[in-house]
C-alpha atoms as a PDB file:
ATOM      1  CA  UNK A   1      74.788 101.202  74.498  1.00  0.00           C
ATOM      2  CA  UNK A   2      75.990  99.625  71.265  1.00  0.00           C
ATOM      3  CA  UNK A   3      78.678  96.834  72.502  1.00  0.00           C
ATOM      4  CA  UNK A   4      80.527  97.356  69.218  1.00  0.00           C
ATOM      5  CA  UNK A   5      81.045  95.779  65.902  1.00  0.00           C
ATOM      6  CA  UNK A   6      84.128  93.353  67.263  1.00  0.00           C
ATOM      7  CA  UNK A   7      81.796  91.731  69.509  1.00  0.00           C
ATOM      8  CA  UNK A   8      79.256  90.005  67.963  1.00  0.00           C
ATOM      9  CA  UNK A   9      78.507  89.022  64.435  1.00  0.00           C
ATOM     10  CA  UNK A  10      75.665  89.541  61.806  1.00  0.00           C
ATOM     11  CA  UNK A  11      73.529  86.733  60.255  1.00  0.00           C
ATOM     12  CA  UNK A  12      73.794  87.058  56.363  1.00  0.00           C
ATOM     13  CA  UNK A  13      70.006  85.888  56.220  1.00  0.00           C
ATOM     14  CA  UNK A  14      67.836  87.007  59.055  1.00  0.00           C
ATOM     15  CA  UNK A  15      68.302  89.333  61.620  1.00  0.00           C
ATOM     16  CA  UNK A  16      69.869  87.127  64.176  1.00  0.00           C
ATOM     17  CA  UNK A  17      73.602  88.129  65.687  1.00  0.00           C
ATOM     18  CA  UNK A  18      76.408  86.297  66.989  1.00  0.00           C
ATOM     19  CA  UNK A  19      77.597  87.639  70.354  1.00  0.00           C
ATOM     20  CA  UNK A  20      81.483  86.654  70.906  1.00  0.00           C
ATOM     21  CA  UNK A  21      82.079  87.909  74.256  1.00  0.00           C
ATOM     22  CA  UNK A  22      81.775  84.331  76.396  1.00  0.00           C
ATOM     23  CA  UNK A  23      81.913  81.070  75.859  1.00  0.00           C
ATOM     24  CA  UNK A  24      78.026  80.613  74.633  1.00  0.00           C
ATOM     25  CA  UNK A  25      78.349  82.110  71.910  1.00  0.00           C
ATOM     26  CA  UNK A  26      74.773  83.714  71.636  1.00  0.00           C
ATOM     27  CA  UNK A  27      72.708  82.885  68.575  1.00  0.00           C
ATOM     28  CA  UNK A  28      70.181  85.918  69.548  1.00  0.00           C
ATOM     29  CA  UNK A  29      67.108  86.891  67.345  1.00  0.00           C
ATOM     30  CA  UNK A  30      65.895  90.355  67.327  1.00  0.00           C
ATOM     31  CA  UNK A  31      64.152  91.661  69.809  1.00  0.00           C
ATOM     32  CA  UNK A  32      65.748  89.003  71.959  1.00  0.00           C
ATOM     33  CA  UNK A  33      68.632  88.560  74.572  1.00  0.00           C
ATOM     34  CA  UNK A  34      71.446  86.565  75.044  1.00  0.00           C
ATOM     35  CA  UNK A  35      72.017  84.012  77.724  1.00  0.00           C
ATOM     36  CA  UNK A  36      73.185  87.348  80.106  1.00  0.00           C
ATOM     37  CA  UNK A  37      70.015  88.591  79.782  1.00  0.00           C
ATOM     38  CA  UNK A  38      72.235  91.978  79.322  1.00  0.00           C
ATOM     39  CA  UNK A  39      72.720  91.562  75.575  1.00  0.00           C
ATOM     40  CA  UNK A  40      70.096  92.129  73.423  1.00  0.00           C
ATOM     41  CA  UNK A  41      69.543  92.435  69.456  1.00  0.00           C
ATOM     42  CA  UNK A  42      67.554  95.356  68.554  1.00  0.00           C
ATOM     43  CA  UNK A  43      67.107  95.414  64.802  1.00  0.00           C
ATOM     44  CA  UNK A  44      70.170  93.496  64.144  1.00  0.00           C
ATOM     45  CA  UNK A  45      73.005  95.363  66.582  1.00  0.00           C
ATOM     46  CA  UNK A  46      73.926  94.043  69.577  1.00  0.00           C
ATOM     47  CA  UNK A  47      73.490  96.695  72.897  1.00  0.00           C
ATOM     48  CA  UNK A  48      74.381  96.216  76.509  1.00  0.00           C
ATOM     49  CA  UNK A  49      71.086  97.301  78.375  1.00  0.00           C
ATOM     50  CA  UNK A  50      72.364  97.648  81.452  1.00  0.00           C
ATOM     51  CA  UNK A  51      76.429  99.807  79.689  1.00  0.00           C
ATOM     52  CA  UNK A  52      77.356 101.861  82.639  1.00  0.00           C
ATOM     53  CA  UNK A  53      75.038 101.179  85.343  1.00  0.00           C
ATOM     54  CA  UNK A  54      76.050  98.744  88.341  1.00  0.00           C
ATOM     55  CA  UNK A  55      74.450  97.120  91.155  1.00  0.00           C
ATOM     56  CA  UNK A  56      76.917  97.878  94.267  1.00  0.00           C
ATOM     57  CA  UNK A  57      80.508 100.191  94.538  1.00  0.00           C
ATOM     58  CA  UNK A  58      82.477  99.480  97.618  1.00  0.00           C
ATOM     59  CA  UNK A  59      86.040  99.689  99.270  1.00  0.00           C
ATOM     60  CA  UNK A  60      87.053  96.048 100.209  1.00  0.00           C
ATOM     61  CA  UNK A  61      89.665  94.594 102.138  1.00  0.00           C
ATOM     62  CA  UNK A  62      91.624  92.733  99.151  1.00  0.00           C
ATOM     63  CA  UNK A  63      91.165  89.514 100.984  1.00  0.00           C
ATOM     64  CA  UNK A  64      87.248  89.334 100.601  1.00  0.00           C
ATOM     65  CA  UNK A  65      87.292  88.742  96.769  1.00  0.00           C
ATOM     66  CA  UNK A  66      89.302  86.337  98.249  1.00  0.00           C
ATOM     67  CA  UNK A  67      93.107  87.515  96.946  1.00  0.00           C
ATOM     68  CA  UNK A  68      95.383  86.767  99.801  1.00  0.00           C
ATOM     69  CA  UNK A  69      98.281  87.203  97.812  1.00  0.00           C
ATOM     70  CA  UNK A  70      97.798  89.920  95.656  1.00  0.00           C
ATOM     71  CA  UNK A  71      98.443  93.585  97.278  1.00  0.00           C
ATOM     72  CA  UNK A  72      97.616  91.808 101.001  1.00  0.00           C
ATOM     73  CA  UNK A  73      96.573  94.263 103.351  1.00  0.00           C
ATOM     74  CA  UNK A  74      95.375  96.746 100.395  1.00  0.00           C
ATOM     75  CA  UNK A  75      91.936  97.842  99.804  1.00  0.00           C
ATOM     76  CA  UNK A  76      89.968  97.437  96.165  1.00  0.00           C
ATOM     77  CA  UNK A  77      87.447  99.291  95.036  1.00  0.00           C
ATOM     78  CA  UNK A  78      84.634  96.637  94.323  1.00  0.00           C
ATOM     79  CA  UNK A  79      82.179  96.946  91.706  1.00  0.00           C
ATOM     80  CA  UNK A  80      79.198  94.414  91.170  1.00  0.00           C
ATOM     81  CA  UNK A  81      77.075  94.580  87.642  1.00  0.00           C
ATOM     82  CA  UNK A  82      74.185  92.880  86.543  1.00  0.00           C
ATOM     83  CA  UNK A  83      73.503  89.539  85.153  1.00  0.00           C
ATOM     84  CA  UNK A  84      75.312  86.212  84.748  1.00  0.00           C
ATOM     85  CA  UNK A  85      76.579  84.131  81.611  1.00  0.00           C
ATOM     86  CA  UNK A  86      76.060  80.906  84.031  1.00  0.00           C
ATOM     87  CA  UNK A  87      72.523  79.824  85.001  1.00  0.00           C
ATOM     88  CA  UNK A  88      74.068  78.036  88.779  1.00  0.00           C
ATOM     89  CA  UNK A  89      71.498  76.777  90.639  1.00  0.00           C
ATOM     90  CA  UNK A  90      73.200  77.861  93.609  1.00  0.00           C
ATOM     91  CA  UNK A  91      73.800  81.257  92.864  1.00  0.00           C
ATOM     92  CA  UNK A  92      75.413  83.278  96.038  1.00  0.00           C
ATOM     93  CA  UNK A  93      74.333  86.453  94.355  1.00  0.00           C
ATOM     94  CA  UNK A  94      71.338  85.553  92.376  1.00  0.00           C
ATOM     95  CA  UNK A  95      69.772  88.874  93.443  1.00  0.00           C
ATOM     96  CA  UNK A  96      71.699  90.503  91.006  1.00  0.00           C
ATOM     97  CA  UNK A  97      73.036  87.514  88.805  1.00  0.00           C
ATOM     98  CA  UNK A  98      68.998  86.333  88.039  1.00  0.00           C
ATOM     99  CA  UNK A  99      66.010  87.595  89.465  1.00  0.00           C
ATOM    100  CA  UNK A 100      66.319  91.320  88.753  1.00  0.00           C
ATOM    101  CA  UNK A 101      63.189  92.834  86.970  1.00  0.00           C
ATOM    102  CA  UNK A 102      64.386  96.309  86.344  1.00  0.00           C
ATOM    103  CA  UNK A 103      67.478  98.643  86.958  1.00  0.00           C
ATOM    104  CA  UNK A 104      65.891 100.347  89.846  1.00  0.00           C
ATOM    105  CA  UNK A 105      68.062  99.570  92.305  1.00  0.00           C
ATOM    106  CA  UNK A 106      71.126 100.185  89.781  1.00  0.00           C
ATOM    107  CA  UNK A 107      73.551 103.346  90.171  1.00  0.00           C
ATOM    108  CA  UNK A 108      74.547 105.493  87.204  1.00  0.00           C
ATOM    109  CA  UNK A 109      77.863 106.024  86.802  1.00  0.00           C
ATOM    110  CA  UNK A 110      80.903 106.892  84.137  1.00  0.00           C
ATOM    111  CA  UNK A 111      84.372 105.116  84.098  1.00  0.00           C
ATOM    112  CA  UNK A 112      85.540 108.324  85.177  1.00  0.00           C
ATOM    113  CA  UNK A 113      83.732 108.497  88.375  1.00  0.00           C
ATOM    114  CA  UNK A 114      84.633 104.900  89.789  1.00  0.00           C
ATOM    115  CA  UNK A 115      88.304 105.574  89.159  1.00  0.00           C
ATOM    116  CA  UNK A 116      88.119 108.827  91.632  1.00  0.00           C
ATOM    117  CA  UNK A 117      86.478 106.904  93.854  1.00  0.00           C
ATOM    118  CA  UNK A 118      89.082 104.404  94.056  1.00  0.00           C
ATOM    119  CA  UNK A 119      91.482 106.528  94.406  1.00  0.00           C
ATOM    120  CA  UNK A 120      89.467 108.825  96.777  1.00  0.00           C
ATOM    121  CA  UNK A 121      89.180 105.601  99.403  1.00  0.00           C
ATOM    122  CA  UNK A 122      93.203 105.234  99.042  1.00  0.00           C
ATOM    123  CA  UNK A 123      92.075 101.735  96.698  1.00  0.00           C
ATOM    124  CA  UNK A 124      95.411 100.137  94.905  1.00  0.00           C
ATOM    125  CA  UNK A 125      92.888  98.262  92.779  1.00  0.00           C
ATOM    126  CA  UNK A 126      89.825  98.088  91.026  1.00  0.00           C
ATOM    127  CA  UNK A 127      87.831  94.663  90.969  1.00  0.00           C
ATOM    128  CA  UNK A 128      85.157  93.443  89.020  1.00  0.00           C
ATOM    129  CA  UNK A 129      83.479  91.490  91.346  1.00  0.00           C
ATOM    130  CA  UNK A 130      79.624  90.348  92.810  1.00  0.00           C
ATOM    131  CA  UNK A 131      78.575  89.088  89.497  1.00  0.00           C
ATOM    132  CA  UNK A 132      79.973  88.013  85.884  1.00  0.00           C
ATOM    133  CA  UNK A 133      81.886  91.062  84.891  1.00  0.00           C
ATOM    134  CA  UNK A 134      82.641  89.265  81.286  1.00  0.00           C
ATOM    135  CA  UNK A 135      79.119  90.511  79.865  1.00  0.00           C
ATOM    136  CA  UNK A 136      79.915  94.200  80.412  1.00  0.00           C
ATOM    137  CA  UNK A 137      83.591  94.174  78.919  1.00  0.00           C
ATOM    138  CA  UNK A 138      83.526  97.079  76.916  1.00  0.00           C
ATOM    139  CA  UNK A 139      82.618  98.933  80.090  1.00  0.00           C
ATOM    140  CA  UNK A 140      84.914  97.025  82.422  1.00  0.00           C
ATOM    141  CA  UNK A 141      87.618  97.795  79.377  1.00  0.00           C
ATOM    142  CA  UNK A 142      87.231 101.305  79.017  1.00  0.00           C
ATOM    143  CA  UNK A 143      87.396 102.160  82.671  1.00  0.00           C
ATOM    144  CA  UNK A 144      90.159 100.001  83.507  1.00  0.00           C
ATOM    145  CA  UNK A 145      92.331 101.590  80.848  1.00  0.00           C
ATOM    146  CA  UNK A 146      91.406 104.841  82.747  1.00  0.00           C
ATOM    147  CA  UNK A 147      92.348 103.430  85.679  1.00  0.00           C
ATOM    148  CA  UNK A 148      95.740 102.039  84.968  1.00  0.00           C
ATOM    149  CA  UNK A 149      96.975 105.231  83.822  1.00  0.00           C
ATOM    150  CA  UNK A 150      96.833 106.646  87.467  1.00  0.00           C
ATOM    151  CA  UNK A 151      98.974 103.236  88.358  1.00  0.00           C
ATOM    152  CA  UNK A 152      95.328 101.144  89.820  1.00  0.00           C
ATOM    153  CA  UNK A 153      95.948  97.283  89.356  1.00  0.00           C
ATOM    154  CA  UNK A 154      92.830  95.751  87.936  1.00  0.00           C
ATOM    155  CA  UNK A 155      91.159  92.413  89.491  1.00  0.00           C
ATOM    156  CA  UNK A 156      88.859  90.223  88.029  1.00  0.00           C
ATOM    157  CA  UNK A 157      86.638  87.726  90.120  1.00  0.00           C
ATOM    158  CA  UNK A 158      85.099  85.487  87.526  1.00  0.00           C
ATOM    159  CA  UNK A 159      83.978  82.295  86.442  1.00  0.00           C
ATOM    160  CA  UNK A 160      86.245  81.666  83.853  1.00  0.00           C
ATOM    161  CA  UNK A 161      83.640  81.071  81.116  1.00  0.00           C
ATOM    162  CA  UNK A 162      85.286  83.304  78.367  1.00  0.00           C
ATOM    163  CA  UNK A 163      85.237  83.786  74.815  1.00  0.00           C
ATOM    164  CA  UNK A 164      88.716  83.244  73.438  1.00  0.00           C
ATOM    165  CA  UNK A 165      89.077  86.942  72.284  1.00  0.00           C
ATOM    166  CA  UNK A 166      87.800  87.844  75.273  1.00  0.00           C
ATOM    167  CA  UNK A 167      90.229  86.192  77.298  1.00  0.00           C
ATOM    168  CA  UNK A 168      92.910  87.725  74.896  1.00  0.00           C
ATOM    169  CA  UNK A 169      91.230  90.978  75.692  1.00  0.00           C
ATOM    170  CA  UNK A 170      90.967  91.053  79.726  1.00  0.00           C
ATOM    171  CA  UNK A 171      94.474  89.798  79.395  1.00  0.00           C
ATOM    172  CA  UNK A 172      95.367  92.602  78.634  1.00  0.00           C
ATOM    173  CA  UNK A 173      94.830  95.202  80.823  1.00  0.00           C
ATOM    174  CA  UNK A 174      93.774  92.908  84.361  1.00  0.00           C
ATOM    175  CA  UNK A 175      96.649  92.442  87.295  1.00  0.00           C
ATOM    176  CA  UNK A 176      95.051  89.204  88.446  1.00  0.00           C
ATOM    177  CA  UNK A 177      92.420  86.889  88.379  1.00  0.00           C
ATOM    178  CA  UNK A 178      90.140  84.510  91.017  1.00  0.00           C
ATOM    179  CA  UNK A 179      88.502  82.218  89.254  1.00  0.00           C
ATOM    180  CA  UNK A 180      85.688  79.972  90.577  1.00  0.00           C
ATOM    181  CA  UNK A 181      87.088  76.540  89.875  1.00  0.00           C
ATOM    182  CA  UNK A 182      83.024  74.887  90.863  1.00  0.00           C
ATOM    183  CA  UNK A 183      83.973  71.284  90.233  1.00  0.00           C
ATOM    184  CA  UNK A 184      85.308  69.191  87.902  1.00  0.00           C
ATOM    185  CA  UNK A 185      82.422  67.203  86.662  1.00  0.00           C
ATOM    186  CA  UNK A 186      81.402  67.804  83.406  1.00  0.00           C
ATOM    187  CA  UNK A 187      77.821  67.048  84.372  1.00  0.00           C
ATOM    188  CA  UNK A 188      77.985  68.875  87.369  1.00  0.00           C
ATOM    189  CA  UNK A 189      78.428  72.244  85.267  1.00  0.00           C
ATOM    190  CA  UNK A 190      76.592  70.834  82.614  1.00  0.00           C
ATOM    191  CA  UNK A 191      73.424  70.513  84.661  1.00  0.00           C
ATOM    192  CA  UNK A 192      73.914  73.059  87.529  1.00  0.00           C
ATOM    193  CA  UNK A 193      75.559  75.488  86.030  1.00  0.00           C
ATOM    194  CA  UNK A 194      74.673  75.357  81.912  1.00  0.00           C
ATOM    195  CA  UNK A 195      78.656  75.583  81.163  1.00  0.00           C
ATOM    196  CA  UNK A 196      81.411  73.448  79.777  1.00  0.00           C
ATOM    197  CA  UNK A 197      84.257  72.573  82.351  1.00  0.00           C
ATOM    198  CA  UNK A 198      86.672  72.108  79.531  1.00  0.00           C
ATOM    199  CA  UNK A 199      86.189  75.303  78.546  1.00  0.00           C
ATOM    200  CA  UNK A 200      86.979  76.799  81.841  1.00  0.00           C
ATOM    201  CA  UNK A 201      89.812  74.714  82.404  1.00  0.00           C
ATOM    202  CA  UNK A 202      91.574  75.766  79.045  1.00  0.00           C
ATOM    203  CA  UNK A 203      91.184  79.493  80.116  1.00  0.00           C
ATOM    204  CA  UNK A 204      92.522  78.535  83.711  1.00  0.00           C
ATOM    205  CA  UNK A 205      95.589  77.639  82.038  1.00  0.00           C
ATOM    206  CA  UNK A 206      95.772  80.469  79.448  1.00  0.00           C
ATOM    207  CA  UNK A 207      95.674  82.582  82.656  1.00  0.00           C
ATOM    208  CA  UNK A 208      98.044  81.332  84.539  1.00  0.00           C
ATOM    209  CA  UNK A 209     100.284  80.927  80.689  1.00  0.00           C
ATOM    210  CA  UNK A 210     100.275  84.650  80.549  1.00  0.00           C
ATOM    211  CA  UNK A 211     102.221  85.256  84.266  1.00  0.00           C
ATOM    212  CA  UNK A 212      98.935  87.308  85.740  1.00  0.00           C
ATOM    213  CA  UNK A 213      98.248  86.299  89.053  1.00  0.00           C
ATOM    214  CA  UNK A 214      95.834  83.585  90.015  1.00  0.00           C
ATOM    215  CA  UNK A 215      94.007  82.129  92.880  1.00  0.00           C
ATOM    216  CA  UNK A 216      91.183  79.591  93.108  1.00  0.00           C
ATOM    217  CA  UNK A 217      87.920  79.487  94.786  1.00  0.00           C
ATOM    218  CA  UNK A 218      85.934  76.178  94.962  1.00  0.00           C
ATOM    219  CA  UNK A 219      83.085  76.461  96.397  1.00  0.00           C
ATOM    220  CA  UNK A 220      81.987  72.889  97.916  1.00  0.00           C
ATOM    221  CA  UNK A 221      78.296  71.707  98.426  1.00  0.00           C
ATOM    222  CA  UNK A 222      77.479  68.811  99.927  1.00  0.00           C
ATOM    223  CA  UNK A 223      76.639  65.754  98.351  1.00  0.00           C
ATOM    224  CA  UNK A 224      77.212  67.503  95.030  1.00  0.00           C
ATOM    225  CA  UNK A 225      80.885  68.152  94.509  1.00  0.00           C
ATOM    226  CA  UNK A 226      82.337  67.059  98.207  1.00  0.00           C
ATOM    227  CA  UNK A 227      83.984  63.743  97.605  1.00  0.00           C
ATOM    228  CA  UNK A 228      87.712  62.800  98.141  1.00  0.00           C
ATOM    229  CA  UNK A 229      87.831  61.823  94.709  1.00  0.00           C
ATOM    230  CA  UNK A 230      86.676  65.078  93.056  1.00  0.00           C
ATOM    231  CA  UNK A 231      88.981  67.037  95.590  1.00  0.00           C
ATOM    232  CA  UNK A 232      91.590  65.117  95.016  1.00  0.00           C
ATOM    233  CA  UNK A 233      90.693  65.668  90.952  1.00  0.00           C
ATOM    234  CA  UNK A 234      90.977  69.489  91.753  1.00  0.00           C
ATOM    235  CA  UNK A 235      94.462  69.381  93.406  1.00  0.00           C
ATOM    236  CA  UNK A 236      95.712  67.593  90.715  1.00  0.00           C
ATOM    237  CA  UNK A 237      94.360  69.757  88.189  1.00  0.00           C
ATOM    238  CA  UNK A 238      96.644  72.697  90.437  1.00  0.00           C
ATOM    239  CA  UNK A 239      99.640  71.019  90.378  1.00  0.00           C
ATOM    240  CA  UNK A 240      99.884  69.238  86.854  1.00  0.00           C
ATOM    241  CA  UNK A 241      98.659  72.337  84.718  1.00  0.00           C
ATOM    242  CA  UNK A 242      99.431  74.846  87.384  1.00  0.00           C
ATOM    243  CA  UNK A 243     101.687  75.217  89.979  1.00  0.00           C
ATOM    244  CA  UNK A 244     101.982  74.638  93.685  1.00  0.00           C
ATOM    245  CA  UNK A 245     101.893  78.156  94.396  1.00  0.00           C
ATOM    246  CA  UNK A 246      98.937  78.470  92.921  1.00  0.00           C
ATOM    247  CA  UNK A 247      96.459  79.701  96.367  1.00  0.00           C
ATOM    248  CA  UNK A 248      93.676  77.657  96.559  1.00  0.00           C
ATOM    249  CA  UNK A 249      90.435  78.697  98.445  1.00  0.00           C
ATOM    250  CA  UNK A 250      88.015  75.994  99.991  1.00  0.00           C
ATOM    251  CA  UNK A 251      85.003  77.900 100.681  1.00  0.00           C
ATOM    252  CA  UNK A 252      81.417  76.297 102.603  1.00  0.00           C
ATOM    253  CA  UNK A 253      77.941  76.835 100.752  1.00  0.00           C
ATOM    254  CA  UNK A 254      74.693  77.397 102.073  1.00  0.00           C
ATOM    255  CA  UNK A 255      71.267  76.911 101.139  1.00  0.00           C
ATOM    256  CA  UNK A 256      70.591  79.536  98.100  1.00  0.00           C
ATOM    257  CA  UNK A 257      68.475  80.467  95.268  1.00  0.00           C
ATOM    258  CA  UNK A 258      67.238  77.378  93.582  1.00  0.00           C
ATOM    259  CA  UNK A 259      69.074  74.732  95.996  1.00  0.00           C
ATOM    260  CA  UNK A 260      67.290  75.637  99.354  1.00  0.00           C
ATOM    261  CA  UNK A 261      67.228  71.900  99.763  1.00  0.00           C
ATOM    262  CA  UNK A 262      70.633  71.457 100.401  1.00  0.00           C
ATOM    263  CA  UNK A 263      72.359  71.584 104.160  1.00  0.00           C
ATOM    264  CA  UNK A 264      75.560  73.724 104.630  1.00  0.00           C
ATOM    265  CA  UNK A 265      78.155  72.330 103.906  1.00  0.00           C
ATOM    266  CA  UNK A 266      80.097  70.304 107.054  1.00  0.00           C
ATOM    267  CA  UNK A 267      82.780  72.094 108.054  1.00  0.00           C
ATOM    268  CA  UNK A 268      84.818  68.748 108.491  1.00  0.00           C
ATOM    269  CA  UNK A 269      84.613  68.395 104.718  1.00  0.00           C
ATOM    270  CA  UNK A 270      86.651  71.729 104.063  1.00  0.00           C
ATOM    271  CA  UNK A 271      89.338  70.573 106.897  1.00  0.00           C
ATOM    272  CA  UNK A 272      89.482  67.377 104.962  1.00  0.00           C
ATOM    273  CA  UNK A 273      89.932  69.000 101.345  1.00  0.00           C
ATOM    274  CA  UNK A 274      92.591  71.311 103.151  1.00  0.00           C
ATOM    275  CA  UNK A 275      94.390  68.304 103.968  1.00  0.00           C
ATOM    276  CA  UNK A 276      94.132  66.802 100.891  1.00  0.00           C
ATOM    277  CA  UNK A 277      95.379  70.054  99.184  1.00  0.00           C
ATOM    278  CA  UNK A 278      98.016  70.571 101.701  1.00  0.00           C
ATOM    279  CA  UNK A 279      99.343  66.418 100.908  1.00  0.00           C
ATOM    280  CA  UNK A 280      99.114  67.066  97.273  1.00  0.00           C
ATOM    281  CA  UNK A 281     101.901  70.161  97.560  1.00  0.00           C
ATOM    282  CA  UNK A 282      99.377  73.225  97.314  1.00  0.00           C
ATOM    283  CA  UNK A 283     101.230  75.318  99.178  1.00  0.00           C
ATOM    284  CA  UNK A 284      98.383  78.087 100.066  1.00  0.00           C
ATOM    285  CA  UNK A 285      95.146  76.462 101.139  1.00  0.00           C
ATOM    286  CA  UNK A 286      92.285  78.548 102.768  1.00  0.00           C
ATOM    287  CA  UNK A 287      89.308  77.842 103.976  1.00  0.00           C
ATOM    288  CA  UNK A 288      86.319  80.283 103.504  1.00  0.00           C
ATOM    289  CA  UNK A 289      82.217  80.809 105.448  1.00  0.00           C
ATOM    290  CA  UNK A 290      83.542  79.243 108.120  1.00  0.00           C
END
């Protein structure tokens, strides 16, 4: 489906568009796709391949996306996409994030459907969830609208890596946000993830700016971003631009997609960031995979 004329703009000399809705910024030739690999240019327009077809629909306890403290004890109705504006190396979902080859195992289905479904399963929200939901905005957009006009909450479980318009867009019609905090070394995201932290960090703040509600996941790999100093970096980053109240979630990795070589993460390194959190002020600390 054509993504529409606000999202992406034309080269005055070749064929080549600008997509606008994340943070890379797409330079895509004809014929070719964006960083997604859901955005493609086909004879100068942009289209989302993949516009209305998802990988996974599901009634969740709240607290797996993880919100604890956002409609606790609610179920959401989960829906998981295709494709990924990051490129992590440890991918949790890569499955559906990267090494896809066809929309076989994709389900068909209108804005219409997934907000009688929620409703159907008694869901007080609808979250976009499992992989980058970014990339398919105008579809996450439409059907949220849909869904907030029979009183649904929207949730988004993201990376962060927005466009500014299209933070300015999800603003406005998502309830809350987690956001996958993954480190905060530049050259961390820079080479494991292909991202700017800056970036991320600015919309972090315009989030929390607006009043919608926030919590953070950080996931924490060993010997990659697990020392005191980086943790401590993290904390600080809460309470200086943030707030205390802010709920932070420590969560363990495992070996996965392109970093098989790593061990899973010791658990005495997410009782020691807990304690760092919980010295710094953070108020809400969990501890996740473990």
């Amino acid at each position: 489906m054509l993504v529409g004329n606000d999202w992406y703009k034309k080269s005055s000399k070749t064929q080549k568009v600008r997509c606008e809705i994340c943070a890379n910024y797409c330079k895509i030739a004809d014929g070719s796709f964006g960083v997604c690999r859901q955005h493609k240019n086909v004879n100068g327009e942009l289209f989302d391949v993949s516009y209305g077809i998802v990988s996974s629909l599901s009634p969740d306890p709240i607290e797996k996306k993880p919100l604890n403290h956002f409609l606790p004890g609610s179920l959401t109705y989960s829906i998981g996409g295709f494709g990924c504006n990051m490129s992590c190396l440890h991918c949790q979902n890569y499955m559906i994030s990267h090494e896809y080859h066809d929309y076989s195992r994709g389900i068909k289905i209108t804005p219409e459907t997934i907000v009688e479904n929620a409703l159907k399963y008694n869901c007080k929200s609808i979250a976009w969830t499992y992989n980058e939901p970014t990339i398919h905005l105008p579809f996450s957009k439409k059907t949220s609208l849909l869904a907030k006009n029979k009183n649904l909450k929207i949730i988004y479980v993201t990376n962060g890596y927005f466009s500014q318009k299209s933070l300015t867009e999800i603003l406005s019609f998502t309830d809350a946000f987690n956001i996958d905090l993954k480190s905060m070394s530049k050259d961390f995201y820079k080479k494991i993830c292909g991202a700017e932290l800056d970036i991320i960090l600015d919309n972090i703040k315009t989030v929390y700016e607006n009043n919608k509600h926030l919590e953070i996941t950080n996931l924490i790999i060993n010997n990659y971003n697990d020392s005191i100093d980086e943790i401590t970096q993290l904390c600080d980053f809460i309470i200086d631009e943030l707030d205390s109240n802010v709920p932070l979630h420590f969560s363990r990795a495992f070996p996965y997609y392109k970093m098989n070589n790593i061990s899973p993460t010791k658990p005495e390194i997410l009782f020691k960031a807990k304690e760092i959190a919980s010295d710094k002020g953070i108020k809400n600390v969990y501890l996740g995979n473990i």
